[in-house]
Protein backbone atom coordinates (compact mmCIF):
# COMPACT_ATOMS: atom_id res chain seq x y z
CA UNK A 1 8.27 -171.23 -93.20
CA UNK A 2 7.16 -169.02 -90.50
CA UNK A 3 7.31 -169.85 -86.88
CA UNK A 4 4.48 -168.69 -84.57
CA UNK A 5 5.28 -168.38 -81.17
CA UNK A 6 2.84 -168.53 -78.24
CA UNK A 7 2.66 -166.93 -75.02
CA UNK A 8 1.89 -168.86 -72.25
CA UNK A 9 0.00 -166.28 -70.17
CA UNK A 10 -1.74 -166.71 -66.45
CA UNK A 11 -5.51 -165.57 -66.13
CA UNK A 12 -5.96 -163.10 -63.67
CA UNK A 13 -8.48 -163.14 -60.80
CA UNK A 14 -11.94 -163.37 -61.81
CA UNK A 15 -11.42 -163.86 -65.67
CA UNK A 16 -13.48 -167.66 -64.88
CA UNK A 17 -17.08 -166.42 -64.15
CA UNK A 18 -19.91 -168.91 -64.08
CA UNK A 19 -21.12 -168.02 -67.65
CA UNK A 20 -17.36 -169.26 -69.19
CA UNK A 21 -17.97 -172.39 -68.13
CA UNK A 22 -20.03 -175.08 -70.14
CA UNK A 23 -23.06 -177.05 -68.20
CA UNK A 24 -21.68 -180.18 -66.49
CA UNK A 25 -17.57 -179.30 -67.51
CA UNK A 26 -16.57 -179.98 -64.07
CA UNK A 27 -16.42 -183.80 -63.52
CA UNK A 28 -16.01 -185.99 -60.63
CA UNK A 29 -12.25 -185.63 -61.53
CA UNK A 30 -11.66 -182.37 -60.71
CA UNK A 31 -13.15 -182.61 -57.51
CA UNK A 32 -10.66 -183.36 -54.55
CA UNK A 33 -11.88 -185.68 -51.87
CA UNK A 34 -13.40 -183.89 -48.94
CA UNK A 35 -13.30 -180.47 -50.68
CA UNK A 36 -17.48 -180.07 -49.89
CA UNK A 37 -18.08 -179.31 -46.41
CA UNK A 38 -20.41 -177.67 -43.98
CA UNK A 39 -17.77 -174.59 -43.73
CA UNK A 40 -18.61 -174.25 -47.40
CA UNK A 41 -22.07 -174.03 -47.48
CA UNK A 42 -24.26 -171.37 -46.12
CA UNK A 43 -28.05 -171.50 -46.11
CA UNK A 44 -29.98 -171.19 -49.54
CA UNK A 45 -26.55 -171.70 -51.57
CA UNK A 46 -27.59 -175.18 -52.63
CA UNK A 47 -31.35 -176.47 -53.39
CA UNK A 48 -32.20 -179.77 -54.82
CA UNK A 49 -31.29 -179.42 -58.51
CA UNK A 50 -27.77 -177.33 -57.66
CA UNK A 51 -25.38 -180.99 -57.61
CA UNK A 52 -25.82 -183.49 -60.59
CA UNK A 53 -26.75 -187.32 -60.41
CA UNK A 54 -23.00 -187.54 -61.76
CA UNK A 55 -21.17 -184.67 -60.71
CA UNK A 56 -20.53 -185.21 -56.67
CA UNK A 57 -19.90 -188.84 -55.62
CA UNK A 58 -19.55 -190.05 -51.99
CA UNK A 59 -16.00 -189.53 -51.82
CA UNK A 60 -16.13 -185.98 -52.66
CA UNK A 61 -17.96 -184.84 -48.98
CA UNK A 62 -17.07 -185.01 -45.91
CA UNK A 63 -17.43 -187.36 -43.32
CA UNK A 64 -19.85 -184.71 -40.93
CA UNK A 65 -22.13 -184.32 -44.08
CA UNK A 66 -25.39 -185.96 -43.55
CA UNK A 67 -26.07 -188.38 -46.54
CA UNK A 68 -26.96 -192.21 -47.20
CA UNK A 69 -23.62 -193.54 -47.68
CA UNK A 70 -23.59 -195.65 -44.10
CA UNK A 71 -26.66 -197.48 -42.80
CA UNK A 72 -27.74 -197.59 -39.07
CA UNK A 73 -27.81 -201.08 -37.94
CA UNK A 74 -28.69 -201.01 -35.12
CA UNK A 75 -31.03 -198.60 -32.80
CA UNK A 76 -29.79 -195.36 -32.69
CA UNK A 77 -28.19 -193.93 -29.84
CA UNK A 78 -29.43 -191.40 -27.22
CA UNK A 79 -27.06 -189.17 -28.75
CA UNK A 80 -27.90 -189.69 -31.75
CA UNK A 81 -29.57 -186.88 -33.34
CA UNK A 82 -32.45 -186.86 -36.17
CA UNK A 83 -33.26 -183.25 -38.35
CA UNK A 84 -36.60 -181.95 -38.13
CA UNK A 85 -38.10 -179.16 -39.86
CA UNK A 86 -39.89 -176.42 -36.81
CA UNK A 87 -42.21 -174.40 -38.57
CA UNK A 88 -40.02 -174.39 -41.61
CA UNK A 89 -36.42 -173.80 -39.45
CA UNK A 90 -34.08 -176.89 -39.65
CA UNK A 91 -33.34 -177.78 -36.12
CA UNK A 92 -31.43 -181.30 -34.85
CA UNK A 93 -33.09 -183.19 -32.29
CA UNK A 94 -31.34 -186.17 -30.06
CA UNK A 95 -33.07 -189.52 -30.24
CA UNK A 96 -33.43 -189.59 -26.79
CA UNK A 97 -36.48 -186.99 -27.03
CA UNK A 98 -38.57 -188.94 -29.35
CA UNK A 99 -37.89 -192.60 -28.78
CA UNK A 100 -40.36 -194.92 -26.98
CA UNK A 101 -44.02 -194.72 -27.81
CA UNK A 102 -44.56 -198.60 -27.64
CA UNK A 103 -44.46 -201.50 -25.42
CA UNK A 104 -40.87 -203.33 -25.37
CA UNK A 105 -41.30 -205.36 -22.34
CA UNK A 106 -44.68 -208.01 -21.71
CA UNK A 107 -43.85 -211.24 -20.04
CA UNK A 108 -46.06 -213.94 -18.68
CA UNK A 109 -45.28 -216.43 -15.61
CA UNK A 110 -47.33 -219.31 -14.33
CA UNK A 111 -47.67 -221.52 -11.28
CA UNK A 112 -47.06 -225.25 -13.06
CA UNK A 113 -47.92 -227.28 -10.02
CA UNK A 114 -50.47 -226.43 -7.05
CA UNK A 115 -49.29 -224.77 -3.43
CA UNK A 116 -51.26 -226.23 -0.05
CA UNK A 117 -50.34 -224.93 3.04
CA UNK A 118 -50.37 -222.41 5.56
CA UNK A 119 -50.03 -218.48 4.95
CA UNK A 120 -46.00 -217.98 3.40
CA UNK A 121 -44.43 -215.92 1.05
CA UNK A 122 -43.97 -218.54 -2.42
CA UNK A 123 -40.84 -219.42 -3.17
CA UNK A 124 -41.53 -222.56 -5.16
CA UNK A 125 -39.24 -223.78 -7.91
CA UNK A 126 -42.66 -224.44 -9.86
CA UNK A 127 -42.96 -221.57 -12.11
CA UNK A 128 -42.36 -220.96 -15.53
CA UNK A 129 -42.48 -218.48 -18.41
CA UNK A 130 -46.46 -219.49 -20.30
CA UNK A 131 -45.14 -221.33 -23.20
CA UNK A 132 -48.18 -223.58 -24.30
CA UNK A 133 -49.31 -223.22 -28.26
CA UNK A 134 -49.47 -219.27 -28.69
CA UNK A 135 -48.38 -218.21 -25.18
CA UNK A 136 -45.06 -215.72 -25.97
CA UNK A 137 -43.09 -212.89 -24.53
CA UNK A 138 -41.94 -209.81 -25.88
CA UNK A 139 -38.79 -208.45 -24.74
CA UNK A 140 -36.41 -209.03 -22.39
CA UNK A 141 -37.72 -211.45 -19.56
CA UNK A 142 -37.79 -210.92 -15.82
CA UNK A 143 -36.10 -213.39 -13.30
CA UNK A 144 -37.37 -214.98 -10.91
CA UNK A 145 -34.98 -216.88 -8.21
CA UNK A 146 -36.82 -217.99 -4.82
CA UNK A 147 -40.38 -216.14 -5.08
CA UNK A 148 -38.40 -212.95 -6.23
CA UNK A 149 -39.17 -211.13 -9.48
CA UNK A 150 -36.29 -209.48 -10.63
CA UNK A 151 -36.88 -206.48 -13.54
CA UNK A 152 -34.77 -206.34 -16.51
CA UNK A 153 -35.19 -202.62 -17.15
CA UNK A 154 -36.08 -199.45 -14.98
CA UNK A 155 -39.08 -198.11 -16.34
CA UNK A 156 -43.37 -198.21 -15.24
CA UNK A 157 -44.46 -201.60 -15.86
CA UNK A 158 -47.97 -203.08 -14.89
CA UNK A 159 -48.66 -205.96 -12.55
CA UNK A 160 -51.06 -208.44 -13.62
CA UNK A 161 -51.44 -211.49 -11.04
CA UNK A 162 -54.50 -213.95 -10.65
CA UNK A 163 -54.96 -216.46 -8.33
CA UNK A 164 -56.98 -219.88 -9.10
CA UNK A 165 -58.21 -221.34 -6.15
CA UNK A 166 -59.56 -224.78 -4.82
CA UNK A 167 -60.59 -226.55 -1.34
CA UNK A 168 -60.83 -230.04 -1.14
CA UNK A 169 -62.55 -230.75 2.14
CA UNK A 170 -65.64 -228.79 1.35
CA UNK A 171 -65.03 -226.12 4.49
CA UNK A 172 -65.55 -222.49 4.30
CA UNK A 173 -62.46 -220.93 3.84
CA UNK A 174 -60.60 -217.15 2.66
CA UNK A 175 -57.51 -216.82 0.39
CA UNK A 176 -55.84 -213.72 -0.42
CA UNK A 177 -52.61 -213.86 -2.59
CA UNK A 178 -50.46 -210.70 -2.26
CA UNK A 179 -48.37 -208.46 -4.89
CA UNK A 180 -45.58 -207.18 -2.42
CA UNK A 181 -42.39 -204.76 -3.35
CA UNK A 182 -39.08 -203.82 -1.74
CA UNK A 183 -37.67 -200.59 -2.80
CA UNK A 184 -34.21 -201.50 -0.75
CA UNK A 185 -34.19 -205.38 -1.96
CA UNK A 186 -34.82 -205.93 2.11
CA UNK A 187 -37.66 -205.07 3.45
CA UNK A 188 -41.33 -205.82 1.66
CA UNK A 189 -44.48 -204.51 1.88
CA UNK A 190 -48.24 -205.27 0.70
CA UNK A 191 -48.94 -203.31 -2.34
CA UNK A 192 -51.82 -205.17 -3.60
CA UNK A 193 -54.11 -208.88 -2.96
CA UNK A 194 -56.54 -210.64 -4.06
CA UNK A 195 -58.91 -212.43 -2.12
CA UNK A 196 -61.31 -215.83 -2.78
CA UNK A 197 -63.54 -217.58 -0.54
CA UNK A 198 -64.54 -221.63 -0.81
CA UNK A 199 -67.62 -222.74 0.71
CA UNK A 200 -69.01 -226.51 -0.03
CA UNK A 201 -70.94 -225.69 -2.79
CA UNK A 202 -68.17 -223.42 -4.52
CA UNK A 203 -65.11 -224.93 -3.96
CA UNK A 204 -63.28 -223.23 -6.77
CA UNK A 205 -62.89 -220.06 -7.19
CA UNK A 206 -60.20 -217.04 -9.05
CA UNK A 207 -59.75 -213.33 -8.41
CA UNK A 208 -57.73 -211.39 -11.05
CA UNK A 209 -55.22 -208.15 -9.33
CA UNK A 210 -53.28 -205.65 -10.75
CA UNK A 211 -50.98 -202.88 -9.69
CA UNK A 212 -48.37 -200.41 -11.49
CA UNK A 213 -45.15 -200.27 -10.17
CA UNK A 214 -42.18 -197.67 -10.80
CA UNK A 215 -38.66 -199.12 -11.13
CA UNK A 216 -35.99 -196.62 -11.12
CA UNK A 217 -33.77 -199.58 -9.66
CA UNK A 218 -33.11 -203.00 -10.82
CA UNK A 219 -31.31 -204.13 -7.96
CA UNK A 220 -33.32 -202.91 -5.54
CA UNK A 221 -36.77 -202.82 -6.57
CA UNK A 222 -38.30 -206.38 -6.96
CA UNK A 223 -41.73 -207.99 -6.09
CA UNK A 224 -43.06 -211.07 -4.37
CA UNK A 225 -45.90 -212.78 -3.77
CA UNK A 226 -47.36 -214.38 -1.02
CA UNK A 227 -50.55 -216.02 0.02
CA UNK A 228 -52.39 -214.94 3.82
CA UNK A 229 -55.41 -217.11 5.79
CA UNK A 230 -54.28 -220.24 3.42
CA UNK A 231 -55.52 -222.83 4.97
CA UNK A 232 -54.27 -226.34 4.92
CA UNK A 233 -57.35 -227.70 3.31
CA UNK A 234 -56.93 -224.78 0.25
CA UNK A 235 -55.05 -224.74 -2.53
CA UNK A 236 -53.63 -222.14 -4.79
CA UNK A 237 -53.77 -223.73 -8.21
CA UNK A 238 -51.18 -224.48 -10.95
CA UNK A 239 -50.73 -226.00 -14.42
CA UNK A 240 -47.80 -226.18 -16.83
CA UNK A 241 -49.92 -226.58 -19.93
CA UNK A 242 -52.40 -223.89 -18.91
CA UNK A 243 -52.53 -220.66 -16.75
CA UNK A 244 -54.41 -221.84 -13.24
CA UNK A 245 -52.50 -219.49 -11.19
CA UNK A 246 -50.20 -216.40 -13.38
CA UNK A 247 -48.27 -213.17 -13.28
CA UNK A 248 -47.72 -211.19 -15.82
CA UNK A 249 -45.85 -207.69 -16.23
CA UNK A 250 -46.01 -205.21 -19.08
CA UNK A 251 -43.72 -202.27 -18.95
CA UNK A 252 -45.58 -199.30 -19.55
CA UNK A 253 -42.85 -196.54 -20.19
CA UNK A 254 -39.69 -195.01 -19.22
CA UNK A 255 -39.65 -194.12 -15.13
C-alpha cells in the first residue's frame, strides 16, 4: 500500500483574488459582528446591488451606520440630523433647520357668564376653554389664572378676541374691550381694543379684534384684557354653551 503524504502549505498574499471566489461563498457566518463600518467604505465602493438580501444582516454593521434596524418614536431631536441629496452631493442636515411648517398651537377661550360694571381689567373666574359639540383645541393650552393669559410656548402666535355686547336700559352708551401685554410680567400696556356703541334701538352689538404677539418669554410675556367707558347699564356678554364673548390664540411660528 502506498502512503501519500500531504503538505499543509500557507497561501501567500494575494493568491485569493475576487475571481477565486464563487458568487455568494461568503455567508453571514464568516462575517464578524461590527466588521462593516464607515472607516471601511469610501465613496462609490458600494451601490445598491454590491450586499445581498442574505449576505449582511443587522448584526454585521455598526452601530453609526445609518439603516432601519431602530425606529424613531418619538419627534426627532434638534440634533437630530436627516441626509439630503444637494445637487447630487450627500450632505447631513440637523432637524432643527427644517422642522415647523404647520400650526401646533390653536386654542379657544370664552366668557361663560356676562360682566356689568364699571371700566376694570377682567379677572373673572368665568371662563373656559369652548368645548360645546365640535369646539376643540390643538396643542398645548394656555393658562389663564386671574384675567392673565399665560403662553405655553415662545413662538408668534395670533390674538383673536371679540366682544358681544348688550345694554339693558336703552341709553346710549361706548364699550371698548382691550388686548393688553406685559413684556416684564409687571407692567401692561394697550396693544389693541375693540369698541361697540348701544343706542335704544340697537342695544346689542359685537366687534371682532386681533393682534400678533411675539413671545420669546413665557414667564414674562402674558396678556390681559380689560374693558374701558363700561358703563353700569352695559354688559359684556357670556355663554358656556356658545361663544358670546371669546379669545382665541393661534401660534403662528417659532419667535
Amino acid at each position: 500500500m502506498s502512503i501519500i503524504t500531504l503538505n499543509t502549505r500557507s497561501l501567500p498574499d494575494s493568491a485569493v483574488t475576487t475571481a477565486k471566489i464563487a458568487a455568494d461563498a461568503i455567508t453571514d457566518a464568516k462575517i464578524a459582528d461590527d466588521v462593516v463600518g464607515t472607516e471601511h467604505l469610501t465613496a462609490g465602493e458600494v451601490d445598491a446591488t454590491a450586499l445581498g438580501a442574505d449576505s449582511v444582516t443587522a448584526a454585521k454593521i455598526n452601530d453609526d451606520i445609518i439603516s432601519g434596524a431602530t425606529a424613531l418614536t418619538a419627534e426627532p431631536a434638534d440634533t437630530d440630523e436627516f441626509l439630503v441629496s444637494d445637487a447630487g452631493t450627500l450632505k447631513r442636515i440637523d432637524y432643527s433647520l427644517i422642522k415647523g411648517g404647520g400650526i401646533t398651537v390653536a386654542d379657544h377661550w370664552r366668557l361663560t357668564a356676562s360682566i356689568a360694571g364699571t371700566d376694570a381689567v377682567i379677572t373673572t373666574s368665568n371662563i373656559e376653554q369652548a368645548d360645546t359639540n365640535m369646539q376643540g383645541n390643538l396643542g398645548a393650552s394656555m393658562s389663564y389664572s386671574s384675567g392673565i393669559f399665560t403662553f405655553p410656548s415662545t413662538g408668534f402666535y395670533l390674538i383673536l378676541f371679540k366682544a358681544a355686547t348688550d345694554n339693558d336700559q336703552g341709553d346710549e352708551t361706548q364699550f371698548v374691550l382691550e388686548c393688553q401685554a406685559t413684556s416684564n410680567n409687571s407692567s401692561y400696556d394697550t396693544i389693541a381694543q375693540v369698541r361697540t356703541s348701544s343706542r335704544p334701538e340697537h342695544n346689542n352689538q359685537s366687534a371682532m379684534g386681533s393682534t400678533i404677539v411675539d413671545v420669546t418669554d413665557t414667564a414674562n410675556r402674558k396678556v390681559r384684557f380689560a374693558t374701558i367707558s363700561h358703563q353700569a347699564n352695559t354688559n359684556l356678554g357670556g355663554n358656556t354653551s356658545q361663544d358670546y364673548t371669546s379669545f382665541t390664540f393661534i401660534r403662528l411660528g417659532d419667535t
